[in-house]
C-alpha atoms as a PDB file:
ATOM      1  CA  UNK A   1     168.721  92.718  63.780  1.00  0.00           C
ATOM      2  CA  UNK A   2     166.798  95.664  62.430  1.00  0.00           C
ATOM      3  CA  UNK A   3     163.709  94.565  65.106  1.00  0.00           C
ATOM      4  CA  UNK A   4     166.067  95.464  67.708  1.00  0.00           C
ATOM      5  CA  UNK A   5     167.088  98.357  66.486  1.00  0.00           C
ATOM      6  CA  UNK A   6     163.705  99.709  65.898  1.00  0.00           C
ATOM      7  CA  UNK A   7     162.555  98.626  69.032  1.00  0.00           C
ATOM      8  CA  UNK A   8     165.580 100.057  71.176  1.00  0.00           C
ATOM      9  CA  UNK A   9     164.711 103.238  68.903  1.00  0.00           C
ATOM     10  CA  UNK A  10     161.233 103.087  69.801  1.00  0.00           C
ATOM     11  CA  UNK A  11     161.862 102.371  74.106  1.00  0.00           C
ATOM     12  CA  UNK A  12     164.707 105.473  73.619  1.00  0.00           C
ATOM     13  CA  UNK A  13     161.852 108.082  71.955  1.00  0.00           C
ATOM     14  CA  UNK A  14     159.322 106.692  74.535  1.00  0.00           C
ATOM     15  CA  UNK A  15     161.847 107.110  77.131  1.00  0.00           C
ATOM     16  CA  UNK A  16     163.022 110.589  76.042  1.00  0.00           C
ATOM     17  CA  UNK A  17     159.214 111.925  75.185  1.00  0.00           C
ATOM     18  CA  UNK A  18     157.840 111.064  79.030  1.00  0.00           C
ATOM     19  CA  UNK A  19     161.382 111.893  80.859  1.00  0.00           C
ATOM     20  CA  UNK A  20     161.299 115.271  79.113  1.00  0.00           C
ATOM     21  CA  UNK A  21     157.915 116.700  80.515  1.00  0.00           C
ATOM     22  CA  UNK A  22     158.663 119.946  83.219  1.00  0.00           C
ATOM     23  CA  UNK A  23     158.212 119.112  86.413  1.00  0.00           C
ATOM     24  CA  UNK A  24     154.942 120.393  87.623  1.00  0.00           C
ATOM     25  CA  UNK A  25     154.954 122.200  91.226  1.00  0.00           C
ATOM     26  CA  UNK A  26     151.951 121.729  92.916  1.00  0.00           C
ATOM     27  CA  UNK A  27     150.259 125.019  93.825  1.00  0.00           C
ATOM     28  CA  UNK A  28     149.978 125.259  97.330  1.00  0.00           C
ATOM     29  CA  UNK A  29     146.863 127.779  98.377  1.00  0.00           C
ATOM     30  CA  UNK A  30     145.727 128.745 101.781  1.00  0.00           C
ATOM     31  CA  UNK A  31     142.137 128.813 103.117  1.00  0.00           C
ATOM     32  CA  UNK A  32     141.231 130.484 106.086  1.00  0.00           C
ATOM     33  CA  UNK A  33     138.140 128.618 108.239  1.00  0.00           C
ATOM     34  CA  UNK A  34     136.272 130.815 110.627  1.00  0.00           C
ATOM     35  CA  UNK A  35     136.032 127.701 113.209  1.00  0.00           C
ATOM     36  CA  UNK A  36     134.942 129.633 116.243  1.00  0.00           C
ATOM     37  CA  UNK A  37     130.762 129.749 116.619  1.00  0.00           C
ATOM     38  CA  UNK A  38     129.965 132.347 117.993  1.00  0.00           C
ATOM     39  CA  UNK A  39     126.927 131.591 120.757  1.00  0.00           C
ATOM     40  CA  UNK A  40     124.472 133.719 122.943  1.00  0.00           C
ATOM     41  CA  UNK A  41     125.966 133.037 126.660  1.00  0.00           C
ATOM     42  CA  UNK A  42     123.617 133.306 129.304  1.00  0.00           C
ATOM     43  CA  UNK A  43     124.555 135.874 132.196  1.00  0.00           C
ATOM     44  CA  UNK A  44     122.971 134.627 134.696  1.00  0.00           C
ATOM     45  CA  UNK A  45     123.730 130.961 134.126  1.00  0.00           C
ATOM     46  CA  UNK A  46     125.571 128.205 136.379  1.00  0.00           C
ATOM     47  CA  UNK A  47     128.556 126.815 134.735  1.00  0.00           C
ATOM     48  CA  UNK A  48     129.645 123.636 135.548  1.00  0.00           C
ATOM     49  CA  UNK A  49     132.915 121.764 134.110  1.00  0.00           C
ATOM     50  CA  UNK A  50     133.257 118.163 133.300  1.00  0.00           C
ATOM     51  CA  UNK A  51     136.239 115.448 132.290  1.00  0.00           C
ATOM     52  CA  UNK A  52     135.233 112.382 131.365  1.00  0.00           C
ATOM     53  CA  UNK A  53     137.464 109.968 129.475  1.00  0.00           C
ATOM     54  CA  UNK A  54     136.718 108.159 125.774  1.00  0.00           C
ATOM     55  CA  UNK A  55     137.672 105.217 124.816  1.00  0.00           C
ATOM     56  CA  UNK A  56     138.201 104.243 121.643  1.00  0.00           C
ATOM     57  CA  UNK A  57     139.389 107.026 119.587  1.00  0.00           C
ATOM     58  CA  UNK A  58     141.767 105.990 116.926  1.00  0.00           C
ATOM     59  CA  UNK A  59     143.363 109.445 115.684  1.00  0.00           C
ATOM     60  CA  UNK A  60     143.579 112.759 116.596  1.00  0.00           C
ATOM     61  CA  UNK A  61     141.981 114.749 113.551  1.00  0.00           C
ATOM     62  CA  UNK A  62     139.776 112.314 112.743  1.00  0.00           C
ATOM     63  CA  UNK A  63     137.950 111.033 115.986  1.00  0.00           C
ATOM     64  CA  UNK A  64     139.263 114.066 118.762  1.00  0.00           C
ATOM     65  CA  UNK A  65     138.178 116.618 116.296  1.00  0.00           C
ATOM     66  CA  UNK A  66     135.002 114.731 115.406  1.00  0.00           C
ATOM     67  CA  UNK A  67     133.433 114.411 119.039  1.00  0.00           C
ATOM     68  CA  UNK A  68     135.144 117.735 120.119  1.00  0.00           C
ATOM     69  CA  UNK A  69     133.132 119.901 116.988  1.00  0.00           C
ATOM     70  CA  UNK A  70     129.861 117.834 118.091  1.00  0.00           C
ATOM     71  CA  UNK A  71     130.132 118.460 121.612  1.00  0.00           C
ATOM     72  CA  UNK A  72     131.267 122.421 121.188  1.00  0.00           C
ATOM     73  CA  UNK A  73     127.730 122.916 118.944  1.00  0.00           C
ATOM     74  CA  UNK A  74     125.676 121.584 121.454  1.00  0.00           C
ATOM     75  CA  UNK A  75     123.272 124.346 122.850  1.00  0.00           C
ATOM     76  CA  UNK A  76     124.344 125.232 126.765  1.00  0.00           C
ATOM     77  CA  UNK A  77     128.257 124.232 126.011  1.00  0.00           C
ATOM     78  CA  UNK A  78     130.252 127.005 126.428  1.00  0.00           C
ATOM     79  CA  UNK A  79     133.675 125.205 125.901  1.00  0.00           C
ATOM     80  CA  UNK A  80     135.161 121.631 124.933  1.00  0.00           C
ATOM     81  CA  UNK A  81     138.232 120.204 124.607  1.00  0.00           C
ATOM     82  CA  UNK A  82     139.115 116.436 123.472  1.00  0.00           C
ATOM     83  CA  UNK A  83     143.048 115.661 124.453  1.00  0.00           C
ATOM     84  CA  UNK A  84     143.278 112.410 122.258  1.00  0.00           C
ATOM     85  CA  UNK A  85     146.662 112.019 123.790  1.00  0.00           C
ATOM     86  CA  UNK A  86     145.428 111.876 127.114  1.00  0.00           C
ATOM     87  CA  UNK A  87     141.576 110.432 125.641  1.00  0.00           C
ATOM     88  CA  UNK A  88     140.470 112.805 127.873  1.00  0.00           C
ATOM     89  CA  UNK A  89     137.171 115.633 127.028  1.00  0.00           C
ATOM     90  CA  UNK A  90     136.735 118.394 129.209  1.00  0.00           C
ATOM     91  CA  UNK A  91     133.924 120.908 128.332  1.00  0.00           C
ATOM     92  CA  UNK A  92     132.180 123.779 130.131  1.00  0.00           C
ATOM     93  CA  UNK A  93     129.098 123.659 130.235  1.00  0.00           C
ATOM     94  CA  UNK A  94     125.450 125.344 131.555  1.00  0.00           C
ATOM     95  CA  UNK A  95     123.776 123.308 134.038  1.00  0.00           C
ATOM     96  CA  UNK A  96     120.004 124.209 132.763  1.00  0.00           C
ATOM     97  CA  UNK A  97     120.458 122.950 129.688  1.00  0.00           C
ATOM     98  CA  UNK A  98     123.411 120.177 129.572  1.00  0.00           C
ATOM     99  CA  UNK A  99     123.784 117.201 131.868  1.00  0.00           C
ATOM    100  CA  UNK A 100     126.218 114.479 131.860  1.00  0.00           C
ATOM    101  CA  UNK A 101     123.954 111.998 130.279  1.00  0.00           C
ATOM    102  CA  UNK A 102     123.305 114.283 127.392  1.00  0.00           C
ATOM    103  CA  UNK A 103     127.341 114.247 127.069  1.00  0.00           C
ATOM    104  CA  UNK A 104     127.736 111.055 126.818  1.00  0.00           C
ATOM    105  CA  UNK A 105     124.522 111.171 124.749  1.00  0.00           C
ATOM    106  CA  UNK A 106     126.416 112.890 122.367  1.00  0.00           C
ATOM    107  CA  UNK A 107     129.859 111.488 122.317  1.00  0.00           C
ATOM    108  CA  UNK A 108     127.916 107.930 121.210  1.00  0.00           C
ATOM    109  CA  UNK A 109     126.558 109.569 118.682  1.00  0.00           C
ATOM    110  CA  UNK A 110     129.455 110.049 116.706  1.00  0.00           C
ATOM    111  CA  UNK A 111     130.287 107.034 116.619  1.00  0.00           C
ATOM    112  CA  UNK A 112     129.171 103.752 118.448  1.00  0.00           C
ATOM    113  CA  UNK A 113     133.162 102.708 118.604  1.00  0.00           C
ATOM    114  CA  UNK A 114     133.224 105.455 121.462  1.00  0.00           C
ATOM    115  CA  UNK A 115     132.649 104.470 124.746  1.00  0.00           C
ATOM    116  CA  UNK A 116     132.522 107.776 128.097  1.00  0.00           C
ATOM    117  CA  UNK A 117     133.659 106.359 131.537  1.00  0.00           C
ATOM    118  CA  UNK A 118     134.702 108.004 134.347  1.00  0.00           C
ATOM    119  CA  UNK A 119     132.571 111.099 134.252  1.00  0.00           C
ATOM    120  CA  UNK A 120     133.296 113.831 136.814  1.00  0.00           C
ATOM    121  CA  UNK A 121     132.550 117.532 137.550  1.00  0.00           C
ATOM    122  CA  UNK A 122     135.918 119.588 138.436  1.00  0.00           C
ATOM    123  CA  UNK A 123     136.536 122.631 139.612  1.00  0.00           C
ATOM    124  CA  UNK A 124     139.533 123.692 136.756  1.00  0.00           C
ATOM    125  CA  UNK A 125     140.761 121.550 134.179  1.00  0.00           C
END
């Protein structure tokens, strides 16, 4: 009999001694991320615009974000988009120094899971 006392005492003091803690609130900060890159735009440059769809994207922050970022720092892009809704990419880019291969070039690069079909040039997205 005195076992179970001493061990309901000893579960009730646990009990009360990790029940008892305050609740901790955790602190919630905001960072601000400068995500626009700022790039030397040629004047005198042709512009062309392309859609092209991707297959194989599983999530929107992950993959979308992913292939958009690597496509937006490529030198002669002057705009991308990646709708992973829609698993559509359209980006803006200069003729001289971007071609479609070189888009697709890149979108395999992040990732051989991704696969570029239907690849055309648009007047306006």
């Amino acid at each position: 009999m005195k076992a179970i006392k001493h061990i309901l005492v000893l579960i009730l003091i646990t009990t009360l001694t990790f029940s008892c803690k305050n609740k901790a609130t955790p602190e919630v900060k905001t960072v601000e991320i400068d995500t626009e890159i700022t790039k030397e735009l040629d004047p005198n440059a042709t512009y062309a615009k392309a859609e092209f769809t991707i297959d194989g994207m599983t999530c929107a922050i992950g993959c979308a974000a992913s292939i958009q970022k690597k496509i937006s720092k490529m030198d002669g892009v002057k705009s991308a988009k990646v709708d992973f809704d829609r698993k559509l990419a359209m980006v803006e880019y200069n003729e001289a120094k971007v071609t479609p291969a070189t888009l697709e070039e890149a979108v395999t690069k992040v990732s051989d899971t991704y696969k570029v079909s239907d690849m055309k040039t648009v007047e306006d997205f």
